[in-house]
N, C-alpha and C. Protein backbone atom coordinates (compact mmCIF):
# COMPACT_ATOMS: atom_id res chain seq x y z
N UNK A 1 73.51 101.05 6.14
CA UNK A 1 74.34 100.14 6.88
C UNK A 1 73.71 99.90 8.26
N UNK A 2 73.65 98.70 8.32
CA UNK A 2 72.81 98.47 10.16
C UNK A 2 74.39 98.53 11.43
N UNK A 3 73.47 99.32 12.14
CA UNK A 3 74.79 99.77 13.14
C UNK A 3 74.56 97.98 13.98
N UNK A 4 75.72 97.81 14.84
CA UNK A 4 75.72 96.75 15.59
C UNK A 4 74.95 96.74 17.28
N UNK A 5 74.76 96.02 17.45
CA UNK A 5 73.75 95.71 18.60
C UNK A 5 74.70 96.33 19.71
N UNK A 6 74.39 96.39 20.62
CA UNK A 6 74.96 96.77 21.94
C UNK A 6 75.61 95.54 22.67
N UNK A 7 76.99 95.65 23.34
CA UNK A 7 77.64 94.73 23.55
C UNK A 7 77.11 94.09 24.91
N UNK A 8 77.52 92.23 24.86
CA UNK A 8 76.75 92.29 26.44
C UNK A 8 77.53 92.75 27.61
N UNK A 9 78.45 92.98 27.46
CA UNK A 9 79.25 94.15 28.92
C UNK A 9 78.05 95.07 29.02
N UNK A 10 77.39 95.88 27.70
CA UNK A 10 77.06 96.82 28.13
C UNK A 10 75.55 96.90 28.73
N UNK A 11 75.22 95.72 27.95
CA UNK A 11 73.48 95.44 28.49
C UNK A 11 73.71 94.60 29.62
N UNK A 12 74.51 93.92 30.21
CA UNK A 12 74.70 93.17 31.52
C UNK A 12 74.92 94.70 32.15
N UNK A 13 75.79 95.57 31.78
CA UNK A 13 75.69 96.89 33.38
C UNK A 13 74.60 97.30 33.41
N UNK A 14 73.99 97.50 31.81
CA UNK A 14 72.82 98.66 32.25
C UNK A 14 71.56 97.51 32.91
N UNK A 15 71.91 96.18 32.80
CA UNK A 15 70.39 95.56 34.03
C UNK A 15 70.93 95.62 35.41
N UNK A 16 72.60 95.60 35.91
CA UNK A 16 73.04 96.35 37.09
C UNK A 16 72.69 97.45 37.57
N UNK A 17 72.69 98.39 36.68
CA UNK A 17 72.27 99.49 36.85
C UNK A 17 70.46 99.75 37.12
N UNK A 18 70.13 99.12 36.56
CA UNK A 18 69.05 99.41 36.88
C UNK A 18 68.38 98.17 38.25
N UNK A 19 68.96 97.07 38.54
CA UNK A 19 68.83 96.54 39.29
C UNK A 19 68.96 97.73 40.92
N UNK A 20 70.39 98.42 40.53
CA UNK A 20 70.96 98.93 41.54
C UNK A 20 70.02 100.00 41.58
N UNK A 21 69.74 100.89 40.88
CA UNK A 21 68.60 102.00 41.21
C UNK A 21 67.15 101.56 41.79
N UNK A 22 66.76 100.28 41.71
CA UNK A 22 65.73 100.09 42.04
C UNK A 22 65.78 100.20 43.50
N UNK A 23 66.97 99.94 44.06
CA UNK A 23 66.67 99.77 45.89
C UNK A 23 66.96 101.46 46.46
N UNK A 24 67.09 102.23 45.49
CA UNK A 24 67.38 103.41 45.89
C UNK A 24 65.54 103.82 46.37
N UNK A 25 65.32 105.02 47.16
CA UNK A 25 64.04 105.00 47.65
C UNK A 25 64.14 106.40 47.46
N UNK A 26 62.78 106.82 46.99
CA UNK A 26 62.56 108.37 46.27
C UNK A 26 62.09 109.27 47.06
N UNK A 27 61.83 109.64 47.13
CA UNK A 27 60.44 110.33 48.53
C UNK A 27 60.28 111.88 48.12
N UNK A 28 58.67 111.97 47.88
CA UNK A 28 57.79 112.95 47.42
C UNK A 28 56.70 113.26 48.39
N UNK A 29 56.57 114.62 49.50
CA UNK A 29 55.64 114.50 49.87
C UNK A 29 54.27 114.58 49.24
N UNK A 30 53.69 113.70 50.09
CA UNK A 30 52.16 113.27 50.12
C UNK A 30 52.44 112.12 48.85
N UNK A 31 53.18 111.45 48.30
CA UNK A 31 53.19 110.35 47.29
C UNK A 31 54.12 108.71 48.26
N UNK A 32 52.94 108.17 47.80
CA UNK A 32 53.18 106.79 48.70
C UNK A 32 54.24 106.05 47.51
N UNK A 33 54.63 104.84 48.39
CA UNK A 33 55.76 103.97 47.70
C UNK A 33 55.23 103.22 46.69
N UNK A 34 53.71 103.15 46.52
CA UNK A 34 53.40 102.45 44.67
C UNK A 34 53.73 103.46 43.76
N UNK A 35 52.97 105.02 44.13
CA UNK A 35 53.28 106.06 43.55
C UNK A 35 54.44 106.66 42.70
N UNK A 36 55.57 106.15 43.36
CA UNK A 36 57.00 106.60 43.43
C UNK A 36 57.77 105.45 42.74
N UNK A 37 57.20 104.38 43.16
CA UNK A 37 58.15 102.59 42.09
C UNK A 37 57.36 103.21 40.59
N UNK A 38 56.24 103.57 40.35
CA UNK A 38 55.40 103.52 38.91
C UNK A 38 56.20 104.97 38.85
N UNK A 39 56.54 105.72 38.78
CA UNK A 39 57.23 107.42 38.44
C UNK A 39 58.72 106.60 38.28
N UNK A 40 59.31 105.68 38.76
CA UNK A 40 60.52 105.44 38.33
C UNK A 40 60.63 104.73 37.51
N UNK A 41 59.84 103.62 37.35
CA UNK A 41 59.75 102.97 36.19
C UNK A 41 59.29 103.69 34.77
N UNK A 42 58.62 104.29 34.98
CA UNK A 42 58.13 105.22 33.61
C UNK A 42 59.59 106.34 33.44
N UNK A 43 60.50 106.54 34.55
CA UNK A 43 61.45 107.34 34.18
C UNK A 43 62.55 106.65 33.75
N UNK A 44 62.83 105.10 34.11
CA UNK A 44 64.13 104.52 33.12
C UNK A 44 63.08 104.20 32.23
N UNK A 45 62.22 104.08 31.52
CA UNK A 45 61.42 103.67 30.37
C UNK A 45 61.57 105.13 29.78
N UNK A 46 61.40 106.11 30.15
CA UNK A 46 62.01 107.34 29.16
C UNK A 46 63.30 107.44 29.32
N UNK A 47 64.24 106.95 29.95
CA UNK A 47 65.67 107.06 29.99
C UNK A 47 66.35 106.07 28.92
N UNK A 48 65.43 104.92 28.31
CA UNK A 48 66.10 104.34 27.73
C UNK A 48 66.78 104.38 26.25
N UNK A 49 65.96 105.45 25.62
CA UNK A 49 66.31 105.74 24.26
C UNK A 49 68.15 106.32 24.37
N UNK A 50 68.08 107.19 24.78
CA UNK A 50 69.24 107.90 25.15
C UNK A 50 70.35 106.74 25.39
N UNK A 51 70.14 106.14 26.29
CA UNK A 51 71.26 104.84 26.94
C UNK A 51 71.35 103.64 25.99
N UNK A 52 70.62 103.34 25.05
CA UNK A 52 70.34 102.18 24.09
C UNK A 52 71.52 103.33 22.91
N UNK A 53 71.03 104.25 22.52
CA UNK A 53 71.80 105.18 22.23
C UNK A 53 73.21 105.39 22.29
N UNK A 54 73.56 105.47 23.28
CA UNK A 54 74.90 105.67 23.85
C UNK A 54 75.89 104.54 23.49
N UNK A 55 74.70 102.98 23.98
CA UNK A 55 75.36 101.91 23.91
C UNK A 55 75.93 101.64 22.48
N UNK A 56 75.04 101.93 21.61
CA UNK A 56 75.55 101.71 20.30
C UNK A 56 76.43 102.41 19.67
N UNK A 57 76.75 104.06 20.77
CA UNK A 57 77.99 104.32 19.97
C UNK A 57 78.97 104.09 20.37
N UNK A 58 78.87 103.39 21.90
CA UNK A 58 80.05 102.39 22.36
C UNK A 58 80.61 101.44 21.93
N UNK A 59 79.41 100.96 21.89
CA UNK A 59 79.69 99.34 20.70
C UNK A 59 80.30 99.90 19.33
N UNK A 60 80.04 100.98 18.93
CA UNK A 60 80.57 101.25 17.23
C UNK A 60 82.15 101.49 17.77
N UNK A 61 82.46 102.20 19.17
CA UNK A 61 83.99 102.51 18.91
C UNK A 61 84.92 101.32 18.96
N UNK A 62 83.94 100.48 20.54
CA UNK A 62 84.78 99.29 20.56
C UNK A 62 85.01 98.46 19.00
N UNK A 63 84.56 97.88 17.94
CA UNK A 63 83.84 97.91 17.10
C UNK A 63 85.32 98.10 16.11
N UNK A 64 85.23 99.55 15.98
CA UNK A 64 86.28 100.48 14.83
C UNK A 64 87.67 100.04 15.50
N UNK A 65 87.69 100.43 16.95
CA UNK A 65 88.87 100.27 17.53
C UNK A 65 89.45 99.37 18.56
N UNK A 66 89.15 98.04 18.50
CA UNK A 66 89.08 96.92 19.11
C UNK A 66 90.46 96.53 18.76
N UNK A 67 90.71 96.64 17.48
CA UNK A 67 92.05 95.80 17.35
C UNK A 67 93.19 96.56 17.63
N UNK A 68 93.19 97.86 17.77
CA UNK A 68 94.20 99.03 18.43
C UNK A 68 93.87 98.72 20.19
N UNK A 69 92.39 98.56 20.70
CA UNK A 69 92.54 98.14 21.97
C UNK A 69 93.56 96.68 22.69
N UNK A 70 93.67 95.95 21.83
CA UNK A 70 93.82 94.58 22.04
C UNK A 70 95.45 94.46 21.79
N UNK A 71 95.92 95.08 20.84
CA UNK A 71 97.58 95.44 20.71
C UNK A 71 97.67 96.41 21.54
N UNK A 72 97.17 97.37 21.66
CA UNK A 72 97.77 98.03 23.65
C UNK A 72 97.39 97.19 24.40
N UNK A 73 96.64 96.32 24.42
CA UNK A 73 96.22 95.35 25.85
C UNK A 73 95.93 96.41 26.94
N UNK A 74 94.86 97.05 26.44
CA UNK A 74 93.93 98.16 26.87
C UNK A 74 92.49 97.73 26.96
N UNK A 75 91.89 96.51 26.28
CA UNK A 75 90.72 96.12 25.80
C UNK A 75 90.00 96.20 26.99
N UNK A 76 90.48 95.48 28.10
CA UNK A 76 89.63 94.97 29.51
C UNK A 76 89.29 96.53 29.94
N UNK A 77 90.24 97.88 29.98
CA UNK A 77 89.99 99.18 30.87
C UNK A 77 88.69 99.77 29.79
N UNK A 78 89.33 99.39 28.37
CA UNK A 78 88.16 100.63 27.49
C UNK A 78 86.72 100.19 27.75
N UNK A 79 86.78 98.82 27.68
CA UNK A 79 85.26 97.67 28.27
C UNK A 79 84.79 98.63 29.04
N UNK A 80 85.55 98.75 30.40
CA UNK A 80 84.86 99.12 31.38
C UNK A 80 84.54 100.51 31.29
N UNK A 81 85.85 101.40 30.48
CA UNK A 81 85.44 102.58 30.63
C UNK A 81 83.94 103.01 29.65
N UNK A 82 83.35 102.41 28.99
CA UNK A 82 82.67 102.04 28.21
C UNK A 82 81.43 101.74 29.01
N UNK A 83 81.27 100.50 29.89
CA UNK A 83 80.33 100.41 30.88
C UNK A 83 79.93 101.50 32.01
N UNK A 84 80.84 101.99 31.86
CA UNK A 84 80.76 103.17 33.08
C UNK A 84 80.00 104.03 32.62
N UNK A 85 80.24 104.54 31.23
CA UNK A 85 79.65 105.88 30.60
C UNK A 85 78.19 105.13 30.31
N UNK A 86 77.86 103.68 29.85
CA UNK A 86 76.87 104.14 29.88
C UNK A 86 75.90 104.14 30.98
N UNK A 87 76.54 103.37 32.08
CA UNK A 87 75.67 103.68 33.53
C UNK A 87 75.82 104.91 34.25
N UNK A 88 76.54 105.78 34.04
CA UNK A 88 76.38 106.79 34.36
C UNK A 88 75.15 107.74 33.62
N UNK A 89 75.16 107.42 31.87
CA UNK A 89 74.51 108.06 31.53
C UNK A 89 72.49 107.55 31.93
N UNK A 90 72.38 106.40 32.18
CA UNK A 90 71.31 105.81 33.06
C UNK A 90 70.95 106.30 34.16
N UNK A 91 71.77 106.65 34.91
CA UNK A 91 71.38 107.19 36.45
C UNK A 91 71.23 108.50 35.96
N UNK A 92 72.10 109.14 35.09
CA UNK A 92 71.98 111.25 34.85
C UNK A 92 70.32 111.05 34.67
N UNK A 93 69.78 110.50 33.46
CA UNK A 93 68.65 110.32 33.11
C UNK A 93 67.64 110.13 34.19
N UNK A 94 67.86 109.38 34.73
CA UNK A 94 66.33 109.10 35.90
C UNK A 94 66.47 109.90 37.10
N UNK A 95 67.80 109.92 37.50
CA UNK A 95 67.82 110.62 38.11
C UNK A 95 67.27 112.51 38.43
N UNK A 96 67.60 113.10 36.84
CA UNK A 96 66.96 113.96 36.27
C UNK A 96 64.97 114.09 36.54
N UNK A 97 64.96 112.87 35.49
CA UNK A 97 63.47 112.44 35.32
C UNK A 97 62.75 112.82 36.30
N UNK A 98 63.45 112.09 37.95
CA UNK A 98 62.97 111.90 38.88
C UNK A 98 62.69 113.05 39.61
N UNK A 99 63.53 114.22 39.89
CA UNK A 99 63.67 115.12 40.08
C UNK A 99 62.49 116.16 39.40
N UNK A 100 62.86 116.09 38.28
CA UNK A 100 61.66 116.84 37.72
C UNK A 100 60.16 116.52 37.96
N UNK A 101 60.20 115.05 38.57
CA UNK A 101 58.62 115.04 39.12
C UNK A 101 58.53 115.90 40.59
N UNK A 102 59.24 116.06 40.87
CA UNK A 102 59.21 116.56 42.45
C UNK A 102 59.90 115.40 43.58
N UNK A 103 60.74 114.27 43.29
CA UNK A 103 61.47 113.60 44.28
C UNK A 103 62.54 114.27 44.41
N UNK A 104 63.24 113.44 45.55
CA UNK A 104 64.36 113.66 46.41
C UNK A 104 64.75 112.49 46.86
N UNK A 105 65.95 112.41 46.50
CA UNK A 105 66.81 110.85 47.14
C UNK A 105 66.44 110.76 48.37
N UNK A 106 65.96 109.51 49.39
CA UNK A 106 65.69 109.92 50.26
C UNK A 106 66.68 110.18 51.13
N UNK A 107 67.97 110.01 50.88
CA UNK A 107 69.29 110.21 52.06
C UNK A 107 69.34 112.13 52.08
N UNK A 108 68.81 112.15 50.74
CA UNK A 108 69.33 113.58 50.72
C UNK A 108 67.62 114.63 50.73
N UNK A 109 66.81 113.96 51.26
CA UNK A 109 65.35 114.69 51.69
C UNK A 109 65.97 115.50 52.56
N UNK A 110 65.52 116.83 52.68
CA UNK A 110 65.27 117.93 54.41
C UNK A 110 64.58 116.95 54.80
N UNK A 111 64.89 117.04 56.23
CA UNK A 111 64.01 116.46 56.92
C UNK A 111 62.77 117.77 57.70
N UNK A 112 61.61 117.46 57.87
CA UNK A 112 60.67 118.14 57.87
C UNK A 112 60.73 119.14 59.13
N UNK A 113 60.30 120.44 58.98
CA UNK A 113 60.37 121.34 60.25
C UNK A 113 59.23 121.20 61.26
């Protein structure tokens, strides 16, 4: 059985989402700002299996349970609660990723002694 595509609520957040992470700024000492845009991009490019993932088992619930959403007139909150999980699960991911190379948000860098 072919599962269904990912809904566009959910691929319109996750290019928000990743729109929105892009202006976030990483900072690794001794690694310059080409250094650090190419380490993030290669980290939502490994973040994406997981979140393409997710989306489709969003899309399967909305999907199964759309017409129980729509007689509670719940449809518009589950959407979102739906969009949320999977941009959250986008940022856990790179955010992770990112980390494990050796960054630091830069709001939340020590600042140097």
């Amino acid at each position: 059985m072919r599962r269904p595509l990912p809904t566009l609520s959910a691929l319109a957040a996750l290019g928000l989402v990743l729109a929105g992470c892009a202006g976030q700024s990483w900072v690794k000492p001794g690694t310059d700002e080409a250094q650090m845009r190419a380490d993030y991009r290669e980290c939502v490019r490994l973040a994406q299996p997981a979140v393409e993932r997710d989306a489709r088992i969003e899309s399967d619930i909305m999907s199964t349970r759309g017409d129980d959403y729509r007689r509670s007139g719940s449809m518009l909150t589950r959407r979102e609660i739906s969009d949320a999980r999977t941009t959250g699960r986008q940022d856990d991911e790179v955010y992770s990723c990112m980390r494990s190379r050796g960054y630091a948000l830069a709001d939340q860098a020590q600042p140097a002694k």
